[in-house]
PDB file of N, CA and C in Angstrom:
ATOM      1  N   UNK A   1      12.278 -10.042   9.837  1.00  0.00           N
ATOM      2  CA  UNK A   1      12.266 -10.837   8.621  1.00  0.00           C
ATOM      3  C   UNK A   1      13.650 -10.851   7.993  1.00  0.00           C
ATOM      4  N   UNK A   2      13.960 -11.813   7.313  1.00  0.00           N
ATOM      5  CA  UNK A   2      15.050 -11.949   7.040  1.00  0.00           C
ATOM      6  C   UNK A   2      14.954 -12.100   5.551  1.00  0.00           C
ATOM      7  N   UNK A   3      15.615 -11.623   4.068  1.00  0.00           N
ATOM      8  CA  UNK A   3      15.755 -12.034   3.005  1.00  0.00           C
ATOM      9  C   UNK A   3      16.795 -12.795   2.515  1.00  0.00           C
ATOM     10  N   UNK A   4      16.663 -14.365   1.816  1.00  0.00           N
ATOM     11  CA  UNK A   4      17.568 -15.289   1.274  1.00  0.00           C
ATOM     12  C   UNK A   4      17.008 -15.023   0.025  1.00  0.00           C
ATOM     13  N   UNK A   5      18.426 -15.465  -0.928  1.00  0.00           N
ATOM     14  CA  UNK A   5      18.342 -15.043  -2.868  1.00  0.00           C
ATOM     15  C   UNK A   5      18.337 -13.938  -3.090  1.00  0.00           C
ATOM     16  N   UNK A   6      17.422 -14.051  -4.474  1.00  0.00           N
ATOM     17  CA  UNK A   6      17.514 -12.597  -4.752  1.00  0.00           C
ATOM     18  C   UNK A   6      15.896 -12.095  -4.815  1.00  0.00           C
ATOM     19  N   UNK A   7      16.395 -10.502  -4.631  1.00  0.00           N
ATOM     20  CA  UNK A   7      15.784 -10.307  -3.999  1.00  0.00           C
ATOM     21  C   UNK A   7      15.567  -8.252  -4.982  1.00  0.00           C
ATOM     22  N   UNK A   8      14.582  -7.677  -5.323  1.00  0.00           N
ATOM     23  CA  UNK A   8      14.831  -6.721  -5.954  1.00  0.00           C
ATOM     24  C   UNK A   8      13.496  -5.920  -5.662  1.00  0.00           C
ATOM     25  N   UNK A   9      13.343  -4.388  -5.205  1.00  0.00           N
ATOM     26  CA  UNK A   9      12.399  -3.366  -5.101  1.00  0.00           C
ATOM     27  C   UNK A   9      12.402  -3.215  -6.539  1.00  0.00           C
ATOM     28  N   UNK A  10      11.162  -3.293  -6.754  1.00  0.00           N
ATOM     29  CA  UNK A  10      10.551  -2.669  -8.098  1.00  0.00           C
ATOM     30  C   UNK A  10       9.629  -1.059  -8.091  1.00  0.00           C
ATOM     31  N   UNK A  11       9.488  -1.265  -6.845  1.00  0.00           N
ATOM     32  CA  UNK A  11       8.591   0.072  -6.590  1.00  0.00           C
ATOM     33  C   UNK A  11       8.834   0.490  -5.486  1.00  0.00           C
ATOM     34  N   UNK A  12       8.392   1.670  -4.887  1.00  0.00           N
ATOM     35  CA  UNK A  12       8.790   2.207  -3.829  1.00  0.00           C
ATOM     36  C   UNK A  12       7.694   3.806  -3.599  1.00  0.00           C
ATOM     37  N   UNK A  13       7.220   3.827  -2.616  1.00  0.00           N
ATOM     38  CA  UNK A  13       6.168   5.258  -2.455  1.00  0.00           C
ATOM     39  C   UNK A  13       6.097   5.431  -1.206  1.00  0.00           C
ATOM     40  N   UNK A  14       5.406   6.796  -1.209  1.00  0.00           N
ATOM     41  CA  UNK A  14       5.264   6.995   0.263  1.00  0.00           C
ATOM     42  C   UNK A  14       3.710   6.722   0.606  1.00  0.00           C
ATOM     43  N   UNK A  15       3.257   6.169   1.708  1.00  0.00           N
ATOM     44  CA  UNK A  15       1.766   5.700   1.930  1.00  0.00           C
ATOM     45  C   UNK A  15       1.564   6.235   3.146  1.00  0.00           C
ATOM     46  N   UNK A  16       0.257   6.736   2.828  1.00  0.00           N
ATOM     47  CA  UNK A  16      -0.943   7.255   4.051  1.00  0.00           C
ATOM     48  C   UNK A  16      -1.103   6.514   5.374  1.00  0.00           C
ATOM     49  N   UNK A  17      -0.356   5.465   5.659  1.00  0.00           N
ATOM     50  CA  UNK A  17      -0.475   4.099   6.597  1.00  0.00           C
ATOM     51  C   UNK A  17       0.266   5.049   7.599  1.00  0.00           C
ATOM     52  N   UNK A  18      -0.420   4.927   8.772  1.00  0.00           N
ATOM     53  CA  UNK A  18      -0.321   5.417   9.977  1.00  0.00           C
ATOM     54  C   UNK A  18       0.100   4.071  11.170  1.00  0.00           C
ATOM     55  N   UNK A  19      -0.238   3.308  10.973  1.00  0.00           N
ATOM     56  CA  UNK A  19      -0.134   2.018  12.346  1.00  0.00           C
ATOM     57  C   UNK A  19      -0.215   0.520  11.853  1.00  0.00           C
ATOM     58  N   UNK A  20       0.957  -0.126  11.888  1.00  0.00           N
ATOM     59  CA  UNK A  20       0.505  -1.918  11.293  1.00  0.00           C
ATOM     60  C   UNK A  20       0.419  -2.938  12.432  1.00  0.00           C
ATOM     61  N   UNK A  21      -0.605  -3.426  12.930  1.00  0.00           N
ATOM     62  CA  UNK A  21      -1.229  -4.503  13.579  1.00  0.00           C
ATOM     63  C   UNK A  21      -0.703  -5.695  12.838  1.00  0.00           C
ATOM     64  N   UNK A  22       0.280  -6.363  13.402  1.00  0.00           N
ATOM     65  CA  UNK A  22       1.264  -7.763  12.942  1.00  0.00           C
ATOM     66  C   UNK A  22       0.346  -9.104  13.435  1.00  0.00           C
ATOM     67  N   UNK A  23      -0.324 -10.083  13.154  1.00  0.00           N
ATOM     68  CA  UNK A  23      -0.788 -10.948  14.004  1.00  0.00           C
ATOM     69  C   UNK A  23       0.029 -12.300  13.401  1.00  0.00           C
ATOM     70  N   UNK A  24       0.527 -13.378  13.767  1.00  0.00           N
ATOM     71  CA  UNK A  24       1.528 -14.229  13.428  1.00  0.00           C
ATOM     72  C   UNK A  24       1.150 -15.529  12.433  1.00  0.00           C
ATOM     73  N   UNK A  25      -0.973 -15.479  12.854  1.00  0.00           N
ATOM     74  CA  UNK A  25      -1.394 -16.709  12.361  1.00  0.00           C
ATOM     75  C   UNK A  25      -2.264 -16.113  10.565  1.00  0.00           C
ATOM     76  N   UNK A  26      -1.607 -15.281   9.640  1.00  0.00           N
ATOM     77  CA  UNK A  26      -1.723 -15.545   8.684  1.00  0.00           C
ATOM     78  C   UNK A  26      -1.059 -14.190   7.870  1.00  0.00           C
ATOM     79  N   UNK A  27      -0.813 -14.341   6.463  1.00  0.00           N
ATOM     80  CA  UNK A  27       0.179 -13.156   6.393  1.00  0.00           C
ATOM     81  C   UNK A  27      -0.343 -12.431   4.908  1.00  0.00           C
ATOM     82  N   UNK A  28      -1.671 -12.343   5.333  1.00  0.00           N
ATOM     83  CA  UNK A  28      -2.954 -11.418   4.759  1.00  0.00           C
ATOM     84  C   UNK A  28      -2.734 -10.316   4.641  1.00  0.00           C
ATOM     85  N   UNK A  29      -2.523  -8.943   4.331  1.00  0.00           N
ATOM     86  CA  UNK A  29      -2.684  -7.896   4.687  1.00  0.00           C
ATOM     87  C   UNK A  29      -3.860  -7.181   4.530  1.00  0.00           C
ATOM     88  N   UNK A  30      -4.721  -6.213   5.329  1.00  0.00           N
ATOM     89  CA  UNK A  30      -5.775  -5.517   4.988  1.00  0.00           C
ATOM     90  C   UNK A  30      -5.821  -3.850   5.352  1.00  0.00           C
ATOM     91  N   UNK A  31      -6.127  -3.182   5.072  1.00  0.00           N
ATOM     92  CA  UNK A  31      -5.750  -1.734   4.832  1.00  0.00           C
ATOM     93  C   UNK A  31      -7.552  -1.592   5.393  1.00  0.00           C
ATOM     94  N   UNK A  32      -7.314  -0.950   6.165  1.00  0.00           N
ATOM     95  CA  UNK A  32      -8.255  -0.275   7.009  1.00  0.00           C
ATOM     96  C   UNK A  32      -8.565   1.441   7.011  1.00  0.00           C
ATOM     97  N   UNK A  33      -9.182   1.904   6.917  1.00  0.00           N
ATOM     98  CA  UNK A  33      -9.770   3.364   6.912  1.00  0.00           C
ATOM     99  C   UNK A  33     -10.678   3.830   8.502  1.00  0.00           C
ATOM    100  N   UNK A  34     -10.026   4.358   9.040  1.00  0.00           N
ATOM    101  CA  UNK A  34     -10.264   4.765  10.417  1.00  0.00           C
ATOM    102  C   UNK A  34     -11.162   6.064  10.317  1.00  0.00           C
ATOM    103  N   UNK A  35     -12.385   6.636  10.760  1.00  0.00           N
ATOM    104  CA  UNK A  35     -12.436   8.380  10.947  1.00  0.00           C
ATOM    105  C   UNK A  35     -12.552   8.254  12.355  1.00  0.00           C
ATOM    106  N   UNK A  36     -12.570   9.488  12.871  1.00  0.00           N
ATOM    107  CA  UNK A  36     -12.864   9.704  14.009  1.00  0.00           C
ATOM    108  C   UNK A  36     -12.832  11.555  13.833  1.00  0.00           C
ATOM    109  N   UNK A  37     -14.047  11.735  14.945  1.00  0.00           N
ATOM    110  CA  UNK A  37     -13.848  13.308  15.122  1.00  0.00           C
ATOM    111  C   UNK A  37     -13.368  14.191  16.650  1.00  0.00           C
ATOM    112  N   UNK A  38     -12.554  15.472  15.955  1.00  0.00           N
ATOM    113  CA  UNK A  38     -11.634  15.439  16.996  1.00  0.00           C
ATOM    114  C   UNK A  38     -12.152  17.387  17.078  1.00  0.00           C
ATOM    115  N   UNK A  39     -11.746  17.987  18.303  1.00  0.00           N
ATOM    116  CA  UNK A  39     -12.023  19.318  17.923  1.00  0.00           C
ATOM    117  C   UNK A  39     -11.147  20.191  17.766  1.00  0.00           C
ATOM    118  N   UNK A  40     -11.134  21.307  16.875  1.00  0.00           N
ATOM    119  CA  UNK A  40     -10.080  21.925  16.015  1.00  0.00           C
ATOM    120  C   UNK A  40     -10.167  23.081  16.886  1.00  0.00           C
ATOM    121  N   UNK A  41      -8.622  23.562  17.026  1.00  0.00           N
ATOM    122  CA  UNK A  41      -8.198  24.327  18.404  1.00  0.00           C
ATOM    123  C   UNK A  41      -8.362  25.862  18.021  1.00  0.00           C
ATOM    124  N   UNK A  42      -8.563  25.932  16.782  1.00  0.00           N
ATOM    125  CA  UNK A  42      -8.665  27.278  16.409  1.00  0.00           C
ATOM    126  C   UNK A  42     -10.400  27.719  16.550  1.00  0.00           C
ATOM    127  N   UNK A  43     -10.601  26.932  15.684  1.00  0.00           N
ATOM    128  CA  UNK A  43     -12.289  27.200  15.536  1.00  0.00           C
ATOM    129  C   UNK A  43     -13.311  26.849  16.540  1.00  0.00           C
ATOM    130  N   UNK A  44     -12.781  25.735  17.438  1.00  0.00           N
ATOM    131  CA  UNK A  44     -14.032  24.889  18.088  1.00  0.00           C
ATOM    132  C   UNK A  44     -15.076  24.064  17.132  1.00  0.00           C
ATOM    133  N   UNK A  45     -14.579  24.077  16.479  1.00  0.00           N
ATOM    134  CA  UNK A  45     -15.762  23.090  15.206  1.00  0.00           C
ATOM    135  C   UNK A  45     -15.240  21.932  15.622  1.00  0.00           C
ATOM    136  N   UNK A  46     -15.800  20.737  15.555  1.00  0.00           N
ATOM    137  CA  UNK A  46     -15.016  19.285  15.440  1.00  0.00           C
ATOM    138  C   UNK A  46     -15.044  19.012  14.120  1.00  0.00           C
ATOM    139  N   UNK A  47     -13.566  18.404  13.420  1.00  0.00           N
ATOM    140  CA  UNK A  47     -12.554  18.017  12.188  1.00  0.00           C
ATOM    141  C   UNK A  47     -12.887  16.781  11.858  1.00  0.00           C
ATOM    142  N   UNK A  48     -13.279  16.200  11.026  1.00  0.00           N
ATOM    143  CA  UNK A  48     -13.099  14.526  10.524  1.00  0.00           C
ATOM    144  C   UNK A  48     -11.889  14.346  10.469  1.00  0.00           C
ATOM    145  N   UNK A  49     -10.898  12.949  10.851  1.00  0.00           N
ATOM    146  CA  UNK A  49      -9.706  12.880  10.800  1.00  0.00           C
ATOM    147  C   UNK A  49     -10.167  11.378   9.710  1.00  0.00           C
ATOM    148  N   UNK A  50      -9.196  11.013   9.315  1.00  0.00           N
ATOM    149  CA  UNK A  50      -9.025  10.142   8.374  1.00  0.00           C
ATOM    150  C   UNK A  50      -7.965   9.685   8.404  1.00  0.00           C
ATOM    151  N   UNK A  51      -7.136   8.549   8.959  1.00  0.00           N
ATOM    152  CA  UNK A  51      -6.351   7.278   8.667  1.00  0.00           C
ATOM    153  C   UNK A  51      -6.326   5.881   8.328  1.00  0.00           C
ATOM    154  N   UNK A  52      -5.175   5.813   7.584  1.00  0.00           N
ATOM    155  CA  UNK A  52      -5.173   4.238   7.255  1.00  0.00           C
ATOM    156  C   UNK A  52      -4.504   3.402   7.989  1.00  0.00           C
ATOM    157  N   UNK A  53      -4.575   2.424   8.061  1.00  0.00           N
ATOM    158  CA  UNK A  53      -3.742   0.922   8.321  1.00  0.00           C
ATOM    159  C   UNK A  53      -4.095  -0.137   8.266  1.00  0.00           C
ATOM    160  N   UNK A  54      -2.723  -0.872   8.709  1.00  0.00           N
ATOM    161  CA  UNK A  54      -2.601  -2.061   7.582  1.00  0.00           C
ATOM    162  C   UNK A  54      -3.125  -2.831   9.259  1.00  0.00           C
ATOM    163  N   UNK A  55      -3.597  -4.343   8.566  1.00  0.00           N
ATOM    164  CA  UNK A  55      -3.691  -5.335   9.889  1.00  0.00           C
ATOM    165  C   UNK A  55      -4.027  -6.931   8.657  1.00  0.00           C
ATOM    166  N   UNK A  56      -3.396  -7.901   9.728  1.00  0.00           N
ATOM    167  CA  UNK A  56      -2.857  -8.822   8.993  1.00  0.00           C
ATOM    168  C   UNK A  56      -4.349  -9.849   9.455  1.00  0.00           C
ATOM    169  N   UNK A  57      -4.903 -10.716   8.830  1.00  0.00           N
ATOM    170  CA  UNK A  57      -6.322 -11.599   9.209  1.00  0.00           C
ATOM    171  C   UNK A  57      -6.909 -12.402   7.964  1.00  0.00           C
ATOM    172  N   UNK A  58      -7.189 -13.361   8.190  1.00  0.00           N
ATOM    173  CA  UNK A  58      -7.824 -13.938   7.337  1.00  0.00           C
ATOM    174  C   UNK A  58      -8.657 -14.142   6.753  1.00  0.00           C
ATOM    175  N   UNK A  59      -9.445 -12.609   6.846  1.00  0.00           N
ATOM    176  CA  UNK A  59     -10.708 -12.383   5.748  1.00  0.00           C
ATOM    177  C   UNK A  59     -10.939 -10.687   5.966  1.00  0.00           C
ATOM    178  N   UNK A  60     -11.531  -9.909   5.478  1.00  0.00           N
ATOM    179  CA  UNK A  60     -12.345  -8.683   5.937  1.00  0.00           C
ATOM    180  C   UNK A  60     -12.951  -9.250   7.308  1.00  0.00           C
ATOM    181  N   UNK A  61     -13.668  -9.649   7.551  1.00  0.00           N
ATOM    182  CA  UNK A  61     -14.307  -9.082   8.730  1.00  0.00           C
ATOM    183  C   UNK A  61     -13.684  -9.831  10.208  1.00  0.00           C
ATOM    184  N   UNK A  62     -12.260 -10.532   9.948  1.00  0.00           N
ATOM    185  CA  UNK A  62     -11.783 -10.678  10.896  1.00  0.00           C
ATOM    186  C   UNK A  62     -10.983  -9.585  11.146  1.00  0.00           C
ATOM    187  N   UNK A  63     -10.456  -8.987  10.224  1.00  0.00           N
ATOM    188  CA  UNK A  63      -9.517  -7.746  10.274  1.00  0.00           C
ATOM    189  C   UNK A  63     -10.398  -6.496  10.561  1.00  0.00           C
ATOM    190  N   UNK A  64     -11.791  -6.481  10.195  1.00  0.00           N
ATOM    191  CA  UNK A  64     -12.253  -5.454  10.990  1.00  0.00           C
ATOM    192  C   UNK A  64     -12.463  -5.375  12.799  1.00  0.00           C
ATOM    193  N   UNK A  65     -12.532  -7.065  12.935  1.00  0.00           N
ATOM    194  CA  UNK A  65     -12.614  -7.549  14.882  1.00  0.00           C
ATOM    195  C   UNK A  65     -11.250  -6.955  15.273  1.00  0.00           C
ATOM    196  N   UNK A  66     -10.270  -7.442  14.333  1.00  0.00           N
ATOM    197  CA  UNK A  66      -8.994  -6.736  15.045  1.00  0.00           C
ATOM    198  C   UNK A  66      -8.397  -5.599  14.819  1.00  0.00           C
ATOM    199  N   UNK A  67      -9.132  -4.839  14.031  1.00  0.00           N
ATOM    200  CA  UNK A  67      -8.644  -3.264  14.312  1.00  0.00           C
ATOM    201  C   UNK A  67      -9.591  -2.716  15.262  1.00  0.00           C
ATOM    202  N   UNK A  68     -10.352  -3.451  15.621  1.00  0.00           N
ATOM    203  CA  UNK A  68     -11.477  -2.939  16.790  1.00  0.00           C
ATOM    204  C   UNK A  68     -11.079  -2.996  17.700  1.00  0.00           C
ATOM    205  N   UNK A  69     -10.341  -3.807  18.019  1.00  0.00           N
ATOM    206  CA  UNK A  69      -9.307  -4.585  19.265  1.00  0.00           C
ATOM    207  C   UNK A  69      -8.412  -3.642  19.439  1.00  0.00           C
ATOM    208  N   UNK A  70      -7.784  -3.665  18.356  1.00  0.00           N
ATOM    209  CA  UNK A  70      -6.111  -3.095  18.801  1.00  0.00           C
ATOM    210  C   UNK A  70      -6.426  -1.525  18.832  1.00  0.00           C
ATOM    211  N   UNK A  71      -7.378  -0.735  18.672  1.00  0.00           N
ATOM    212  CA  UNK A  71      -7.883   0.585  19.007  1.00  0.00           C
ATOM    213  C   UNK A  71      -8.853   1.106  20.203  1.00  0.00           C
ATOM    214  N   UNK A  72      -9.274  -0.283  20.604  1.00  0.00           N
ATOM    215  CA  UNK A  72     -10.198  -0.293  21.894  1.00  0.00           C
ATOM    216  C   UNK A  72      -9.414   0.778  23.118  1.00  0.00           C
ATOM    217  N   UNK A  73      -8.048   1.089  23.036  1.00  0.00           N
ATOM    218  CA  UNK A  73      -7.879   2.186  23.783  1.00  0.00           C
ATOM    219  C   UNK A  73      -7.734   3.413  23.894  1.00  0.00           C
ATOM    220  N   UNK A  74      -8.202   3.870  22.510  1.00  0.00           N
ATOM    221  CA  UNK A  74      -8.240   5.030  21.806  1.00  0.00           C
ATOM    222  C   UNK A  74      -9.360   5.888  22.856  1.00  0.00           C
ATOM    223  N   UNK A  75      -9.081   7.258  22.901  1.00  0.00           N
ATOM    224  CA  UNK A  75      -9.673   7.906  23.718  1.00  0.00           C
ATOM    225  C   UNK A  75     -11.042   8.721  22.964  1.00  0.00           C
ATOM    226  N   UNK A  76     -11.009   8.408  21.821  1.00  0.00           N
ATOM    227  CA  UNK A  76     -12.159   8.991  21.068  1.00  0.00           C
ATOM    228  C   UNK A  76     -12.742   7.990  19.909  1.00  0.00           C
ATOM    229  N   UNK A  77     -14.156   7.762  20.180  1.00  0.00           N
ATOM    230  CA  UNK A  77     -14.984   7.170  19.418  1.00  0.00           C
ATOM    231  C   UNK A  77     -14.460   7.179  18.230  1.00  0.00           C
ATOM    232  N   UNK A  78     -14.214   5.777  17.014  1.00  0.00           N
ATOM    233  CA  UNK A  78     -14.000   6.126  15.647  1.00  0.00           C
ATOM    234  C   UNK A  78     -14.784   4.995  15.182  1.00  0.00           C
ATOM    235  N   UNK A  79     -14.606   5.102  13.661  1.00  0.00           N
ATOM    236  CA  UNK A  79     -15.613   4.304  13.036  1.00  0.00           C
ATOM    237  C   UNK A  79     -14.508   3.556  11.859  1.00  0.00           C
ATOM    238  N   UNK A  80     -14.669   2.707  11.101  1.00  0.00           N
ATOM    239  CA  UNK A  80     -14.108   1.332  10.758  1.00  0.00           C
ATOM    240  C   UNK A  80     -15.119   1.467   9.159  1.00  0.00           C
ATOM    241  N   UNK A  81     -15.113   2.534   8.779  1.00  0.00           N
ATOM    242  CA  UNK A  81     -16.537   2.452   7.437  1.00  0.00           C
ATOM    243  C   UNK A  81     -15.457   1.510   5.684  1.00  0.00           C
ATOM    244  N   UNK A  82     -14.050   1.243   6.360  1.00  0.00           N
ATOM    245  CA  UNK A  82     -13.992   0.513   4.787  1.00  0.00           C
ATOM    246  C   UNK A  82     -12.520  -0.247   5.262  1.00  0.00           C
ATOM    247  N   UNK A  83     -12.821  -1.327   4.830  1.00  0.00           N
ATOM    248  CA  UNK A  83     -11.881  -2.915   5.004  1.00  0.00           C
ATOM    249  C   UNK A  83     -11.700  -3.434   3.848  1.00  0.00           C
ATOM    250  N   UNK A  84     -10.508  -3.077   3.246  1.00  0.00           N
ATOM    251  CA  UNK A  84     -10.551  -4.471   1.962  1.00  0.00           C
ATOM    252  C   UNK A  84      -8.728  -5.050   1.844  1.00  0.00           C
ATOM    253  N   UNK A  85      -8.720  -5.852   1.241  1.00  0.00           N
ATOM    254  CA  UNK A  85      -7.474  -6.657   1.242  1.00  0.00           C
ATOM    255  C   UNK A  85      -6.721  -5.817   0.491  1.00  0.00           C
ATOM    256  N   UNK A  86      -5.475  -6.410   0.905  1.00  0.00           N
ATOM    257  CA  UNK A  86      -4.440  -5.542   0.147  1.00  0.00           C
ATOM    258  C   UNK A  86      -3.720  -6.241  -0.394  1.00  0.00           C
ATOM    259  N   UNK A  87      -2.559  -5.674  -1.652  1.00  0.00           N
ATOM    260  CA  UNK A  87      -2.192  -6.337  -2.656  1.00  0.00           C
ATOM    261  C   UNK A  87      -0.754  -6.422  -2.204  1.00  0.00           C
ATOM    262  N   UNK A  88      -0.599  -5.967  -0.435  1.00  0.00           N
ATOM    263  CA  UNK A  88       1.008  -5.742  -0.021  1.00  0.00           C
ATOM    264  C   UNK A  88       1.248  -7.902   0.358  1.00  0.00           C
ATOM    265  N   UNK A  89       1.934  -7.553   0.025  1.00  0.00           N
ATOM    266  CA  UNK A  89       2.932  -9.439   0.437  1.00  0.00           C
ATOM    267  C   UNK A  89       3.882  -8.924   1.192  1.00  0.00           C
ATOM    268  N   UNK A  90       4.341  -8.171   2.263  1.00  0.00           N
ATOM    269  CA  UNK A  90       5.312  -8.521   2.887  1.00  0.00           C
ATOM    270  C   UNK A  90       5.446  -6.505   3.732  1.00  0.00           C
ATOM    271  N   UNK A  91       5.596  -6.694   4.948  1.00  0.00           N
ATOM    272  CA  UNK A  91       5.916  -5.457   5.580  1.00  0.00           C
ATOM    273  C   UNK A  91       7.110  -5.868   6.668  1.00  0.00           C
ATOM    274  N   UNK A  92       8.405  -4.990   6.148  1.00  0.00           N
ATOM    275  CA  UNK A  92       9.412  -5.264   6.744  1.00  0.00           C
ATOM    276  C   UNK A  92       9.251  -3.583   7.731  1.00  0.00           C
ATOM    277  N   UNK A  93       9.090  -3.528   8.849  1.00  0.00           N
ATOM    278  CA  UNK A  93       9.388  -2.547  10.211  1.00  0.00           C
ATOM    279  C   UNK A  93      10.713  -1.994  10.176  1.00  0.00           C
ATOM    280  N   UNK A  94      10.476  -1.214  10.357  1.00  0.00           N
ATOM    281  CA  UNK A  94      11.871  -0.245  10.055  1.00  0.00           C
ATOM    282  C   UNK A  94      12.313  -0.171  12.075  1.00  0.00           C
ATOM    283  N   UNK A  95      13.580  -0.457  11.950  1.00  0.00           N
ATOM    284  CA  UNK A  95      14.019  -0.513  13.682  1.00  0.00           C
ATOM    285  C   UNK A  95      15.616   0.350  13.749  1.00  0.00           C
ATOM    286  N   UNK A  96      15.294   1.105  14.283  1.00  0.00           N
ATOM    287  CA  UNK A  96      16.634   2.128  13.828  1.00  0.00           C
ATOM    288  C   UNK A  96      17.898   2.012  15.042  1.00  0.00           C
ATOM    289  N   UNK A  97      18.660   2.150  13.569  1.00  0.00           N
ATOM    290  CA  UNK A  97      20.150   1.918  14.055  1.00  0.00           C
ATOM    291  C   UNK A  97      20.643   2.347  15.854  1.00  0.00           C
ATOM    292  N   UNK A  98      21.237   1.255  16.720  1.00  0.00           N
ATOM    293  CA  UNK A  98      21.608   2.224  17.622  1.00  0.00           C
ATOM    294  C   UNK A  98      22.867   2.973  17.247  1.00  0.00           C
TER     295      UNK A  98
END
């Protein structure tokens, strides 16, 4: 992405967002809540894990088809229990300096 004019951060934080799914045909954002259970190396109990991310679609429940998608190779069963839109307008990818 490129910025022309002006142009000014008003805010700035650190966020729980683990993975952003870019899709080209709309520039929606939706924040997704992932669990999945994994087993904890100390105890042998299995852990609830909990992540977020972002994925770009043109409603909730298309953005839930495509975080279904883009995780379909995940090696452990997870679940998709909360989808709602987000109030982000714009995710610039950080691509580091060579």
């Amino acid at each position: 992405s490129q910025i022309r004019g002006d142009f000014q951060v008003t805010h700035m934080s650190k966020s729980p967002i683990v993975d952003v799914f870019f899709y080209e045909d709309t520039d929606v954002w939706h924040k997704c809540k992932i669990t999945y259970l994994i087993a904890d190396g100390e105890s042998g109990r299995e852990k609830k894990v909990t992540q977020f991310m972002l994925v770009t679609a043109n409603g909730v429940e298309q953005a839930h088809q495509r975080i279904q998608e883009s995780l379909s190779n995940m090696l452990v069963s997870f679940r998709v229990p909360d989808v709602v839109e987000s109030p982000i307008v714009e995710v610039f990818p950080y691509e580091k300096e060579s």
